[in-house]
Protein backbone atom coordinates (compact mmCIF):
# COMPACT_ATOMS: atom_id res chain seq x y z
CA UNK A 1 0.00 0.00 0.00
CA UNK A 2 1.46 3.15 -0.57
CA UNK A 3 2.39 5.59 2.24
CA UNK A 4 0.47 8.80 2.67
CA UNK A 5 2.80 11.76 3.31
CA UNK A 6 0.49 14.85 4.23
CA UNK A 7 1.02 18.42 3.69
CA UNK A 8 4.34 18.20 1.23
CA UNK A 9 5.19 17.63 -2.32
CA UNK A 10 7.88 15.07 -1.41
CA UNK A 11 7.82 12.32 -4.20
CA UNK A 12 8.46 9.28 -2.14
CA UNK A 13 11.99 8.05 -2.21
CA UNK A 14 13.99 8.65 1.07
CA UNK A 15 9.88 7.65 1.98
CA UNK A 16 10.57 3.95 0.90
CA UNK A 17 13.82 3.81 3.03
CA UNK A 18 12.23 5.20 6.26
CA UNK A 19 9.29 2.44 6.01
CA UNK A 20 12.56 -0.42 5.73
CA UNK A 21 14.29 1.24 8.04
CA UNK A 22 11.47 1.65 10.95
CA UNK A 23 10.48 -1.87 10.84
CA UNK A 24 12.97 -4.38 9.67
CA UNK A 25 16.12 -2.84 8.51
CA UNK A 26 18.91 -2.52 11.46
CA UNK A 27 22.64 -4.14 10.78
CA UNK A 28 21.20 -8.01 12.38
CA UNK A 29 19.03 -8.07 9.70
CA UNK A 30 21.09 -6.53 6.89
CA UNK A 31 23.27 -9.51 7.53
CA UNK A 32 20.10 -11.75 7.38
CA UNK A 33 20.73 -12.76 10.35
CA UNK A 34 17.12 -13.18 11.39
CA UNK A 35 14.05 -13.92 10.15
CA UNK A 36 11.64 -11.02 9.97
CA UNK A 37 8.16 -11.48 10.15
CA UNK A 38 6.10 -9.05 8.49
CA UNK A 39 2.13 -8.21 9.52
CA UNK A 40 2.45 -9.38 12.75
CA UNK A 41 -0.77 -7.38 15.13
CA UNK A 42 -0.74 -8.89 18.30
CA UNK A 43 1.15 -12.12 18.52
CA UNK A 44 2.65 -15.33 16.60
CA UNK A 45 3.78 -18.19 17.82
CA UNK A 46 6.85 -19.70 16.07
CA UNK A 47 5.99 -23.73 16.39
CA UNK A 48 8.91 -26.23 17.05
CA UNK A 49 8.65 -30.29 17.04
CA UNK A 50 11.54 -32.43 18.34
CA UNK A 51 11.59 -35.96 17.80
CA UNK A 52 12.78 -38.84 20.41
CA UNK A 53 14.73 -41.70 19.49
CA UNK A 54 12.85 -44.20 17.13
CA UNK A 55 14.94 -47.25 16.03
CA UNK A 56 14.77 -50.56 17.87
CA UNK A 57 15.16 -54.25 17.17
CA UNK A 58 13.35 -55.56 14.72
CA UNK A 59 10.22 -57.47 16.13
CA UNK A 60 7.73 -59.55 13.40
CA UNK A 61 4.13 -58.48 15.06
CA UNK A 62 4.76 -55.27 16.95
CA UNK A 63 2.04 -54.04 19.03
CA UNK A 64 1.06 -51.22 20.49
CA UNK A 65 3.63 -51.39 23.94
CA UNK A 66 6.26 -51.66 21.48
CA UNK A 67 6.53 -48.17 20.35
CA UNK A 68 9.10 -45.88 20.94
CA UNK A 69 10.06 -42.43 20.03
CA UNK A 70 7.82 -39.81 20.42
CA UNK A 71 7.00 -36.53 18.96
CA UNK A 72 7.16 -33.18 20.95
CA UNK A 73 5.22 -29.60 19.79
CA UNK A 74 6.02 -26.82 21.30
CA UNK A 75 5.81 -22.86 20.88
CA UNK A 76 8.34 -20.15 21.33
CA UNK A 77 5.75 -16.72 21.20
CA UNK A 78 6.39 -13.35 19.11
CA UNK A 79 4.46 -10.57 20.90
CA UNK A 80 5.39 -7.04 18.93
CA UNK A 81 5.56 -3.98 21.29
CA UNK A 82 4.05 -0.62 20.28
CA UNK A 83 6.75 2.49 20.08
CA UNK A 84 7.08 5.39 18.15
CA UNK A 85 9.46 7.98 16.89
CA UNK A 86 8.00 11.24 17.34
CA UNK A 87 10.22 14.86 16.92
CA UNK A 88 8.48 18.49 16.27
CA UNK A 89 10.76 21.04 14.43
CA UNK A 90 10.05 24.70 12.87
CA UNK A 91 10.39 24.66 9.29
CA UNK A 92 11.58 28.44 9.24
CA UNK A 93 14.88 27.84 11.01
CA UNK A 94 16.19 26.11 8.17
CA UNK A 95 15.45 28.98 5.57
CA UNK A 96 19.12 29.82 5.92
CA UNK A 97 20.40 26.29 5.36
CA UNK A 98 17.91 25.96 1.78
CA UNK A 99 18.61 29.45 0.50
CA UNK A 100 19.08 28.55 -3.03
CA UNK A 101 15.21 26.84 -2.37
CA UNK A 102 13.28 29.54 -0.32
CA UNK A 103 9.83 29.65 -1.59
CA UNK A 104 8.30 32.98 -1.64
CA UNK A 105 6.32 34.56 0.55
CA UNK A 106 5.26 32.77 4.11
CA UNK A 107 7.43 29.86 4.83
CA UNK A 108 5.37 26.48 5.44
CA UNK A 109 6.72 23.11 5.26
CA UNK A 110 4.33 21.96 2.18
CA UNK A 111 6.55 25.00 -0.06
CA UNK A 112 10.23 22.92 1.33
CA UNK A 113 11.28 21.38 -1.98
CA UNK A 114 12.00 17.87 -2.01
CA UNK A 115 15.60 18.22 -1.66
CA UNK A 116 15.26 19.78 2.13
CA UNK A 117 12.54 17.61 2.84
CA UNK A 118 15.02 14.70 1.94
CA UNK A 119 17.34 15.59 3.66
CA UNK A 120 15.46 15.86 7.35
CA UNK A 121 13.93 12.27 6.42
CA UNK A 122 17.29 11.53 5.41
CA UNK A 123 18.88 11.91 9.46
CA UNK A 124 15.58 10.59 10.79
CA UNK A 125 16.06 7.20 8.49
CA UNK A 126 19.65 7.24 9.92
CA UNK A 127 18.46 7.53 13.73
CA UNK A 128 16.14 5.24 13.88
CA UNK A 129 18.08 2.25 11.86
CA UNK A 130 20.84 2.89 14.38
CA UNK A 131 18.58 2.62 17.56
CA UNK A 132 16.56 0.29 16.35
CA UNK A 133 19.64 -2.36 15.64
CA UNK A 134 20.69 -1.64 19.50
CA UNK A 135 17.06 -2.71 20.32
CA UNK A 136 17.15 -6.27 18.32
CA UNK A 137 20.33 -7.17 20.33
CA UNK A 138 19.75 -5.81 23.64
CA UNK A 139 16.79 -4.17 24.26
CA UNK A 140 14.38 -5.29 27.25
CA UNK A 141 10.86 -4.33 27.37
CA UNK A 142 8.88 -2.79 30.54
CA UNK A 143 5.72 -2.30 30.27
CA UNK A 144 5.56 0.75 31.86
CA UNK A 145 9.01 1.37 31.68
CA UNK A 146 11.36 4.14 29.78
CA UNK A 147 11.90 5.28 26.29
CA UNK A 148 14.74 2.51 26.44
CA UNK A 149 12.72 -0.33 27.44
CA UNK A 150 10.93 -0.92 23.72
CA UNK A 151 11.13 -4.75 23.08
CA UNK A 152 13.43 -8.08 24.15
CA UNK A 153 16.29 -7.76 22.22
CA UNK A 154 18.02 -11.82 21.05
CA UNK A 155 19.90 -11.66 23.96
CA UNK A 156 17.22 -10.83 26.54
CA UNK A 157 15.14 -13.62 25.42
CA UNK A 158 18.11 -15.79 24.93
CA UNK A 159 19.19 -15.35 29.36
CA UNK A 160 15.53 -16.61 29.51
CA UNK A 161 15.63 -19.94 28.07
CA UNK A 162 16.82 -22.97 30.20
CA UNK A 163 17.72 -24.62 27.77
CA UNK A 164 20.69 -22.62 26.13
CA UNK A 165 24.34 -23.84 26.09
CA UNK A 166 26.37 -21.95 28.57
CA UNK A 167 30.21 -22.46 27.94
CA UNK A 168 32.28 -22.05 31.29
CA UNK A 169 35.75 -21.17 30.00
CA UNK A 170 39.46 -19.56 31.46
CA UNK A 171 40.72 -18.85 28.10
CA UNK A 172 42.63 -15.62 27.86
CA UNK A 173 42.62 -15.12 24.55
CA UNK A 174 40.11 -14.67 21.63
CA UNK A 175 41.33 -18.05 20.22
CA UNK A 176 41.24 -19.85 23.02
CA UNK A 177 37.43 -18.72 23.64
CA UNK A 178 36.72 -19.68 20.23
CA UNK A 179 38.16 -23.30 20.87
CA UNK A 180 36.00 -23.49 24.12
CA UNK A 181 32.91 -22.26 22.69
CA UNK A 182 33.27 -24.48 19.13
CA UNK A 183 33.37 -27.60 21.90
CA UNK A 184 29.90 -27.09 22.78
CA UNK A 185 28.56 -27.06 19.68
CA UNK A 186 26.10 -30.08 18.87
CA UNK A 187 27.75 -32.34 16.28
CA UNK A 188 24.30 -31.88 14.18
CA UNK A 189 25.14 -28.12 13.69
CA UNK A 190 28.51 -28.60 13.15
CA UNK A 191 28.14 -29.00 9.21
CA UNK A 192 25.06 -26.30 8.91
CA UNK A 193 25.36 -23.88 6.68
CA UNK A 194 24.15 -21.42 8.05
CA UNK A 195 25.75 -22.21 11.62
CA UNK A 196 27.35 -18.75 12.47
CA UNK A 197 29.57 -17.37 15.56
CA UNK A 198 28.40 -13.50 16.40
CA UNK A 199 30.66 -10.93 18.01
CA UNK A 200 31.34 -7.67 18.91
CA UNK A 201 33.69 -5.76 16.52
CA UNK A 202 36.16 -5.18 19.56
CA UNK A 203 36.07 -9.04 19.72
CA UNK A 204 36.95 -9.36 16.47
CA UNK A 205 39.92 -7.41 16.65
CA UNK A 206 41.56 -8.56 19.73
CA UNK A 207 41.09 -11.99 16.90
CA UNK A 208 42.48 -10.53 13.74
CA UNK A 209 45.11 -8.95 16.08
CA UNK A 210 45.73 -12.62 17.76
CA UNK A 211 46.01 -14.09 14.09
CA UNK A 212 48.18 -11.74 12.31
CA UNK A 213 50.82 -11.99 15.61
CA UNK A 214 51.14 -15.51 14.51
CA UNK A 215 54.51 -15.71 13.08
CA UNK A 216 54.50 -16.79 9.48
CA UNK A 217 51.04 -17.39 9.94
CA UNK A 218 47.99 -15.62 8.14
CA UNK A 219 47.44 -11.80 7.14
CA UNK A 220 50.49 -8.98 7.72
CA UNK A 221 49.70 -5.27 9.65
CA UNK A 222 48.44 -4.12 6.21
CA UNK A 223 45.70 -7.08 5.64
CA UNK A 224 42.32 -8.03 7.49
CA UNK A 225 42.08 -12.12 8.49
CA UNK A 226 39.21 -13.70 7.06
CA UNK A 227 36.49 -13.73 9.45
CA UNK A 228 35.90 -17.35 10.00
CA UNK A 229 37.24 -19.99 12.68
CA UNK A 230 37.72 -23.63 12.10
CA UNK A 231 35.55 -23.28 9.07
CA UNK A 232 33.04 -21.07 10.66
CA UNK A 233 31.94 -18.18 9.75
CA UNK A 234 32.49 -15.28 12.14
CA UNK A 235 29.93 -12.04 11.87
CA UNK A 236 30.07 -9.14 13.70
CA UNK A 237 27.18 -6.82 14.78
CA UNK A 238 28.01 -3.10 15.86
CA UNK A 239 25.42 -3.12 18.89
CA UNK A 240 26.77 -6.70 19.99
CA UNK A 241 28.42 -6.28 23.56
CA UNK A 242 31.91 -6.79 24.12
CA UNK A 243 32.45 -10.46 25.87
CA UNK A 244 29.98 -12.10 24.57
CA UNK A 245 30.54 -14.99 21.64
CA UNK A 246 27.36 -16.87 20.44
CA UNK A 247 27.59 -20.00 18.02
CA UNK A 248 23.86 -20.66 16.63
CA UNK A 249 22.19 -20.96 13.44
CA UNK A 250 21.77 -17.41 11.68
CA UNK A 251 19.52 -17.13 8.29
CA UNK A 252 17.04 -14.73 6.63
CA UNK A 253 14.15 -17.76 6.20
CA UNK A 254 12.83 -20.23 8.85
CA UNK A 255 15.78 -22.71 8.73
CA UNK A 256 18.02 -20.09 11.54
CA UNK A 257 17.47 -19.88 14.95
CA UNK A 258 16.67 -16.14 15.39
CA UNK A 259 13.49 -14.64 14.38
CA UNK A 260 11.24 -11.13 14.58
CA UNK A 261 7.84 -10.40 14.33
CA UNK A 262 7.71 -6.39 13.30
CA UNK A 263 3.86 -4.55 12.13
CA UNK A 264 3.18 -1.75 9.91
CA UNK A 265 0.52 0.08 11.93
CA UNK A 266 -1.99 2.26 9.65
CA UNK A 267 0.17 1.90 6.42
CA UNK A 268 -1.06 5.22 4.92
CA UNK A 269 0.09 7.01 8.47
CA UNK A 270 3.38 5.20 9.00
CA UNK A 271 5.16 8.08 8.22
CA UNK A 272 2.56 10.72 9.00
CA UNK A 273 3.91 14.45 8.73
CA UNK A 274 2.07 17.36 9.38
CA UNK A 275 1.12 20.69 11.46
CA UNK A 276 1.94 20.42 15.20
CA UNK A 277 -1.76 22.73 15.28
CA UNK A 278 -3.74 24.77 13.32
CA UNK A 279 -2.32 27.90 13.94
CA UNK A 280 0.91 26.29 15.12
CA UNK A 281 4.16 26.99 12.42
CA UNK A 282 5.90 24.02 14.21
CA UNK A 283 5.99 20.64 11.94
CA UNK A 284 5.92 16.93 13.63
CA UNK A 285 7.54 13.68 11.98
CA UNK A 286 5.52 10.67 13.68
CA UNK A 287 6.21 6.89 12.99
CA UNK A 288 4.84 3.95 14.74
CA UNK A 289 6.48 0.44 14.77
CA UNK A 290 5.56 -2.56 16.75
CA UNK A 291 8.75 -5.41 17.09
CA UNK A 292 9.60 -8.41 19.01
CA UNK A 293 12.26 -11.43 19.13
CA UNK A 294 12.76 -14.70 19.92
CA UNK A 295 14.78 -17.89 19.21
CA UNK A 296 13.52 -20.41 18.36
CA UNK A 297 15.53 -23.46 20.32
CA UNK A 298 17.72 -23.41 23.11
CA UNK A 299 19.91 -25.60 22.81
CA UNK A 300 21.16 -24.09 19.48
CA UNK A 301 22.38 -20.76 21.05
CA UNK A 302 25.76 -21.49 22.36
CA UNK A 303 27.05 -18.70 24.38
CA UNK A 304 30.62 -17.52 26.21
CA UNK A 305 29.41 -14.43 27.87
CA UNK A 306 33.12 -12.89 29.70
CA UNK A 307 31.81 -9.88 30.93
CA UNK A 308 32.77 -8.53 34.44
CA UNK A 309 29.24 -8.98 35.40
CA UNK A 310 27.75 -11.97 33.15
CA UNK A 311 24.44 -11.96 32.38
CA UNK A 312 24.70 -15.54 30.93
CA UNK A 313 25.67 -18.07 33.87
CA UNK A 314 26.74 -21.93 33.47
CA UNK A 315 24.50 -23.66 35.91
CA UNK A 316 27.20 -24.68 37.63
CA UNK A 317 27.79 -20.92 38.79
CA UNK A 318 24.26 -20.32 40.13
């Protein structure tokens, strides 16, 4: 459906980019990283069947008390949170910055040519993709909480599950981690495809700095190491905390182990621009998003977390 801006002659560009940006685009899911489900209103469950062990000896009339295996169904839930972006700004302090487009007589933001309108959607579209990719990864969600506390971020609803791999290691170094946390890995992911490890940058380049030390070994000073360990690919997320390594299964489509449920809200008001009042000369931008996230299982998010104050604990370490 196409977007309704109101009150300018903007032709819809920078438009398209704010709509990607405000409900899917941030740098976890540039990476497709995670699955992003579209159209979500109130809640989806994301269903998950496991599968006991089947085979047995071979009997010639088998009967009922025989059987053995069993299937389990569960759900892991996507429940999108409503926020907003919401800024006010006067259209006549930036008469200075447009000379070249002033429109004549009274200043109102419907005269701004596209080119100034552009460019305000322009730093919005950068703001929000850059707080928004924060929220994926950490965020935690309060009902009645701050400006800060949106939506569970992975990680938030990761330190929920029981049934997540904890790795307990004394490795100093980024390559000893890596050997500690590659251990726990279930031998069925071992040969995914789409079996990632996720890092902070920092992380990655106390590695590359670890690799290229190695005498005759790897990259020089003027090269970057591939990112990849024992065959694994390493990615790196901006808004991923320092300390923390996580091995699990990372793709775009429902065969990964991270997920998001995000809702466009009133498509033809996503964006919605307009007067603050009637007699007001003072402009609004207003955008409302609704996002969750989830993983899907447990025991396919491997985790080293090395922080001072871990927020992921082996169960060993109460």
């Amino acid at each position: 459906m196409a977007i309704v801006v109101k009150n300018t002659n903007y032709n819809g560009e920078v438009l398209e980019r704010i709509l990607t940006t405000a409900t899917t685009r941030n740098e976890i899911v540039d990476k497709g990283l995670i699955m992003v489900i579209p159209g979500v209103e109130k809640k989806i469950s994301v269903p998950r069947l496991k599968a006991g062990k089947m085979l047995q000896k071979r009997k010639e009339d088998p009967q009922k008390e025989d059987s053995k295996g069993d299937f389990n169904y569960s759900e892991k839930s996507l429940e999108p949170h409503d926020f907003m972006a919401f800024t006010v700004f006067n259209p006549r302090a930036f008469e200075q910055i447009w000379r070249k487009w002033q429109p004549k007589g009274n200043l109102v933001f419907s005269e701004l040519p596209p080119e100034g309108q552009n460019a305000l959607l322009e730093e919005l579209s950068k703001q929000v993709q850059f707080e928004l990719g924060d929220h994926y990864v950490n965020g935690v969600y309060v009902k009645d909480g701050t400006d800060d506390q949106l939506m569970d971020g992975i990680l938030t609803q990761a330190a929920k599950d029981t049934d997540i791999v904890v790795v307990k290691s004394v490795a100093t170094t980024m390559i000893g981690k890596l050997k500690d946390v590659r251990a726990k890995i279930p031998k069925a992911m071992r040969e995914n495809p789409n079996l990632r490890l996720v890092m902070s940058i920092e992380d990655w380049d106390k590695y590359d700095d670890e690799l290229t030390e190695r005498e005759d070994k790897n990259s020089d000073e003027t090269e970057i190491n591939r990112k990849r360990f024992k065959g694994i690919t390493i990615e790196t997320v901006a808004a991923w905390p320092e300390g923390v390594i996580v091995a699990t299964l990372c793709s775009p489509d429902s065969d990964g182990n991270l997920f998001a449920a995000v809702n466009l809200q009133d498509d033809e008001d996503v964006i919605q621009i307009d007067k603050l009042s009637n007699a007001s000369e003072l402009y609004f931008f207003k955008l409302l998003m609704k996002a969750d996230t989830n993983i899907a299982f447990g025991e396919q998010f491997i985790v080293l977390d090395s922080r001072a104050t871990p927020k992921f604990k082996a169960v060993a370490e109460g």
